[in-house]
Protein backbone atom coordinates (compact mmCIF):
# COMPACT_ATOMS: atom_id res chain seq x y z
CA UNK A 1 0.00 0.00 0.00
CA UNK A 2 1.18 3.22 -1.24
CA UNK A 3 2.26 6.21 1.60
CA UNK A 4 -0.63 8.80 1.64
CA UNK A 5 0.33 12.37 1.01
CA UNK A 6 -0.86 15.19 2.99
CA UNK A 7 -0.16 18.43 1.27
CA UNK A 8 -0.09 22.02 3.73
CA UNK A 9 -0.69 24.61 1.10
CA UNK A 10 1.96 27.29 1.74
CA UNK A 11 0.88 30.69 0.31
CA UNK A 12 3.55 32.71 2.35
CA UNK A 13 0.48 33.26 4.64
CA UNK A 14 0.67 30.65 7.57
CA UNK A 15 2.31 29.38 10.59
CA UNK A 16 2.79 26.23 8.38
CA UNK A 17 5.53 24.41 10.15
CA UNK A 18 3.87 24.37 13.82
CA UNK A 19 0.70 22.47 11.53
CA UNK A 20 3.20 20.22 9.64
CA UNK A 21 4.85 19.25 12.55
CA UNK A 22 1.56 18.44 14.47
CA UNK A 23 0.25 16.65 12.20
CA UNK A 24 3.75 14.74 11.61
CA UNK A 25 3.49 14.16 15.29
CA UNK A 26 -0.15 12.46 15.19
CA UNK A 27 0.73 10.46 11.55
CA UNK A 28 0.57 6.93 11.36
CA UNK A 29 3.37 6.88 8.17
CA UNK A 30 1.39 9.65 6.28
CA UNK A 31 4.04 11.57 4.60
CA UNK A 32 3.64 15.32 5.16
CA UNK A 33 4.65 18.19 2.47
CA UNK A 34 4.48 21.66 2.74
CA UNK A 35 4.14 23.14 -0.87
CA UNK A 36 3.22 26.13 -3.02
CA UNK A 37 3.79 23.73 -6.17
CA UNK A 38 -0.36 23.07 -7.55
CA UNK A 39 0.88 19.81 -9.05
CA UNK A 40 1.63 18.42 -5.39
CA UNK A 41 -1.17 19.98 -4.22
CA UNK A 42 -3.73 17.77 -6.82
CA UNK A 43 -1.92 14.81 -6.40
CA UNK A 44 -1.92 14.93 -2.76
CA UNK A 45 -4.74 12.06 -0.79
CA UNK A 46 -5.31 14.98 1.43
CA UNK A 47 -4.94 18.88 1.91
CA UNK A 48 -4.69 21.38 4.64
CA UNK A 49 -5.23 24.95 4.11
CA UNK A 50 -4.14 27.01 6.80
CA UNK A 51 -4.03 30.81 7.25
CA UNK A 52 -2.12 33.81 9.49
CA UNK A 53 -2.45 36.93 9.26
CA UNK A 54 -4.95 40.55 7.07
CA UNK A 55 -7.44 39.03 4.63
CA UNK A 56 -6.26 41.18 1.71
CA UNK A 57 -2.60 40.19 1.63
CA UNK A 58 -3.61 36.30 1.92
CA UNK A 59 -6.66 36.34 -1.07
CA UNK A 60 -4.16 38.63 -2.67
CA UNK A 61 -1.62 35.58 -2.43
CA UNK A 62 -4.02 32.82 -2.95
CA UNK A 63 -5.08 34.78 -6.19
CA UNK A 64 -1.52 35.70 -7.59
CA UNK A 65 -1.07 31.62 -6.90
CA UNK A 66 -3.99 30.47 -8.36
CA UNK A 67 -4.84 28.73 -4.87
CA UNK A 68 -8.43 29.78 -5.48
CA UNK A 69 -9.12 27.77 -8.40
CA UNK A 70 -6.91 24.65 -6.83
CA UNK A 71 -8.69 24.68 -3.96
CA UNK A 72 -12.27 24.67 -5.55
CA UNK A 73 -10.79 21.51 -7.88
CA UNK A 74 -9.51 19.85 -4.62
CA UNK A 75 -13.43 20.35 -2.88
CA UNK A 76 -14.88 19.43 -5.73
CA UNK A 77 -12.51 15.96 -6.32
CA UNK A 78 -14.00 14.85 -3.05
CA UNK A 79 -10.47 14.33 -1.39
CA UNK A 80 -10.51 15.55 2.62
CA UNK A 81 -9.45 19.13 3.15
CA UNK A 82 -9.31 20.85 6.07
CA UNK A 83 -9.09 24.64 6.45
CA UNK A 84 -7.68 26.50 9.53
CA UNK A 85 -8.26 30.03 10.81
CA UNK A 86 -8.14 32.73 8.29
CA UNK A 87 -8.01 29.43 5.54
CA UNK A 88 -11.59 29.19 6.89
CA UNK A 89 -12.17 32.64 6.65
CA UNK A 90 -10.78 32.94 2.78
CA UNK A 91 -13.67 30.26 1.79
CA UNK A 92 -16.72 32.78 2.62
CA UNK A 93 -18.44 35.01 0.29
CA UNK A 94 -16.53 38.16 2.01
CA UNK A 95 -14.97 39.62 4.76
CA UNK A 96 -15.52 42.83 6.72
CA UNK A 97 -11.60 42.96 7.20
CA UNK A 98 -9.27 45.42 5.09
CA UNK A 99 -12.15 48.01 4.50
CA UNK A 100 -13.91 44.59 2.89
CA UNK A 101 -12.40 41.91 0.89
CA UNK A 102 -14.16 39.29 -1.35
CA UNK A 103 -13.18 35.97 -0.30
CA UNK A 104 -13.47 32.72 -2.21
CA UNK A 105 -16.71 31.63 -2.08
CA UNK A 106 -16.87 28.13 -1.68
CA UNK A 107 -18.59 28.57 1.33
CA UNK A 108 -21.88 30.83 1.13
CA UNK A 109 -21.52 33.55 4.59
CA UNK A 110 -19.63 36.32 5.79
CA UNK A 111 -16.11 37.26 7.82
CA UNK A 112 -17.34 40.31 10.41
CA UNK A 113 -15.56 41.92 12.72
CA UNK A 114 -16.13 41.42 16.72
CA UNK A 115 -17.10 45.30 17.46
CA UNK A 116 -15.49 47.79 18.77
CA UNK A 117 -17.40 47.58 22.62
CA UNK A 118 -17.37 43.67 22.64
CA UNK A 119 -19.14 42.56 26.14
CA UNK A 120 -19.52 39.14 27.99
CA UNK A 121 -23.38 37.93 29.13
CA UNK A 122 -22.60 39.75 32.14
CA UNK A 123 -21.72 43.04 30.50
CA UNK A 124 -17.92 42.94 31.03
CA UNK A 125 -15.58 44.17 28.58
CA UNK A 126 -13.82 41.47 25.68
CA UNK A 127 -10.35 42.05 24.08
CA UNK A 128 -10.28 41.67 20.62
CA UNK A 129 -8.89 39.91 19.28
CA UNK A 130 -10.13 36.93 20.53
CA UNK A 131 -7.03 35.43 22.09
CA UNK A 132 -6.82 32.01 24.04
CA UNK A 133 -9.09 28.87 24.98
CA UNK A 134 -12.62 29.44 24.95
CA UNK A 135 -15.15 26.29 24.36
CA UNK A 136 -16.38 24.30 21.09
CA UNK A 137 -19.36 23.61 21.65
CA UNK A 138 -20.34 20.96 18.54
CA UNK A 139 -23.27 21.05 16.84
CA UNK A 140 -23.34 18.19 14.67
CA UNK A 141 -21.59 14.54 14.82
CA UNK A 142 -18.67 14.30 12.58
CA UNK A 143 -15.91 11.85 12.14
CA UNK A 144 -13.88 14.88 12.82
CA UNK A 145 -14.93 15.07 16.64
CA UNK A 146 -14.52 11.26 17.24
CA UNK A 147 -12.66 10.80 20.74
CA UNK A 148 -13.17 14.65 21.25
CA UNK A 149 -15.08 15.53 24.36
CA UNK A 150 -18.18 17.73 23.93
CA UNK A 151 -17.34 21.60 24.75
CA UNK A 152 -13.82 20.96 24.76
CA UNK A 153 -11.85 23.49 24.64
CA UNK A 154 -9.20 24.64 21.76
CA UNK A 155 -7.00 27.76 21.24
CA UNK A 156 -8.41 30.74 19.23
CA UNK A 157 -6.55 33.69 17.85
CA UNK A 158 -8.65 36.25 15.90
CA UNK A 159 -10.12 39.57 15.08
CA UNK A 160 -13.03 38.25 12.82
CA UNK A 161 -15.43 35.90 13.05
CA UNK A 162 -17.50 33.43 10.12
CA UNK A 163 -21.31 33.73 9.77
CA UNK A 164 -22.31 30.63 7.44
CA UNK A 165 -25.48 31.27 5.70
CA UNK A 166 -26.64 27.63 5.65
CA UNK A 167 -26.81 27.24 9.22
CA UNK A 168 -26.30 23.45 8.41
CA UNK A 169 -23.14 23.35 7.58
CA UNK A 170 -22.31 24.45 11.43
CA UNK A 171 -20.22 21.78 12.87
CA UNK A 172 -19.74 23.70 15.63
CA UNK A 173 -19.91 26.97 17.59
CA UNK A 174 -18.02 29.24 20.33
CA UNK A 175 -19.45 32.37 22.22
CA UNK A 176 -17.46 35.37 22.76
CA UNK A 177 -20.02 38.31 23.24
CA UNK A 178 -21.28 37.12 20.44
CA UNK A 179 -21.61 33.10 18.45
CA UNK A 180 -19.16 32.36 16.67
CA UNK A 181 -19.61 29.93 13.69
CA UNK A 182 -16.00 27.56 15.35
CA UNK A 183 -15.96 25.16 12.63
CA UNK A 184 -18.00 24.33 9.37
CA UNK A 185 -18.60 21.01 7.40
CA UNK A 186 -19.90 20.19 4.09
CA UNK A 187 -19.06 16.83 2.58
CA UNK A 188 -15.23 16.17 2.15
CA UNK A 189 -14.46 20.00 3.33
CA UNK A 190 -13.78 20.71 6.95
CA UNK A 191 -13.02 24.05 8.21
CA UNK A 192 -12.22 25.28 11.77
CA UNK A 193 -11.18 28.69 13.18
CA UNK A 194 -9.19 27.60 16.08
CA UNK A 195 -5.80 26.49 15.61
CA UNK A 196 -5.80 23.07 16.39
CA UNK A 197 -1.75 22.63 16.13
CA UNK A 198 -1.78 24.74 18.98
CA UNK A 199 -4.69 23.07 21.38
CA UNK A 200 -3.08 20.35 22.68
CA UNK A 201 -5.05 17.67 22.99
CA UNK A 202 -8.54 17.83 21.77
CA UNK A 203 -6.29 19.77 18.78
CA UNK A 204 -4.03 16.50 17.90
CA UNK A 205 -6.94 14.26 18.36
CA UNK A 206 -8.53 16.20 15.04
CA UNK A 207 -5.62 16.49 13.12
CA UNK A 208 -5.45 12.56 13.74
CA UNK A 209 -9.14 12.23 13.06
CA UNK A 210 -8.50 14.22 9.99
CA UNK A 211 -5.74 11.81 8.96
CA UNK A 212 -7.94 9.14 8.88
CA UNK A 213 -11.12 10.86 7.77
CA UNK A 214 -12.08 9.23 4.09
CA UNK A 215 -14.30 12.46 3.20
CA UNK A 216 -17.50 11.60 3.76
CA UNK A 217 -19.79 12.73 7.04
């Protein structure tokens, strides 16, 4: 049997080598590549697209790169991909980041922007961004959250925040002052805005589950 290929889509826009290395750490002889070449990327068994950093430069990269296109061919081949942070972001219709910034669209919502006066339930102040662990609570069963305790929590680093408009592709939510849209799912595309490389954990426990995830929910 042939060794799988998982391919991290590098873009220049990423904290690629913390996810490489975590999922290196969780694979079970999966061999992982970090690439900006599209021909590894397509024949790769599975992708990752992960994200750091202002909406503009990154679509502006993914763009220049032709990442948009790629990753709309990877969806639609039906292999597992799995987008993290702002590469969740980047798949909505638009973002209220960078004065507005029209995203991909694979993903029918929008990317707004936490307020200004951001308060609890009990009317105390929130930083933005969103730094640290805050709560998951899932929404749907997914192969994706197998041996992952409900309302587990995973680390979150972020300004903006996803609104899907088919409220059934929520796989999960968070609340901070207001409820967050903490992961999406539809079919072989799974999308999360924590970083799970950097949640311990409940974090590795996806990234395995991901590994071993044949696209289908």
């Amino acid at each position: 049997m042939s060794t799988q290929t998982v391919a991290v889509i590098d873009y220049g826009m990423g904290n690629l080598h913390s996810v490489a290395s975590a999922l290196g750490h969780v694979a079970t002889g999966e061999s992982i590549v970090i690439t900006a070449d599209p021909a590894v990327v397509a024949a790769a068994d599975r992708v990752v697209f992960p994200g750091v950093g202002a909406i503009r430069d990154c679509m502006g990269e993914i763009r220049r790169l032709g990442f948009d296109n790629l990753l709309r061919e990877q969806v639609a081949s039906g292999k597992p991909v799995l987008s993290i942070c702002v590469g969740m972001q980047a798949l909505m219709q638009h973002s209220e980041e960078n004065d507005g910034v029209d995203c991909i669209n694979l993903v029918p919502g929008q990317v707004k922007f936490f307020g200004e006066h951001l308060r609890d339930e009990a009317g105390e102040p929130l930083k933005v961004p969103h730094m640290g662990w805050n709560q998951v609570n899932q929404a749907i069963d997914h192969p994706l959250w197998q041996q992952i305790a409900r309302d587990s929590r995973f680390y979150f680093v972020h300004s903006y925040y996803v609104q899907a408009e088919d409220r059934k592709l929520v796989a999960a939510t968070t609340q901070y002052g207001v409820s967050i849209d903490a992961a999406l799912a539809r079919n072989n595309l799974f999308a999360v805005q924590f970083h799970p490389e950097k949640s311990h954990t409940a974090g590795l426990q996806l990234l395995k589950n991901f590994l071993q995830w044949d696209g289908r929910s």
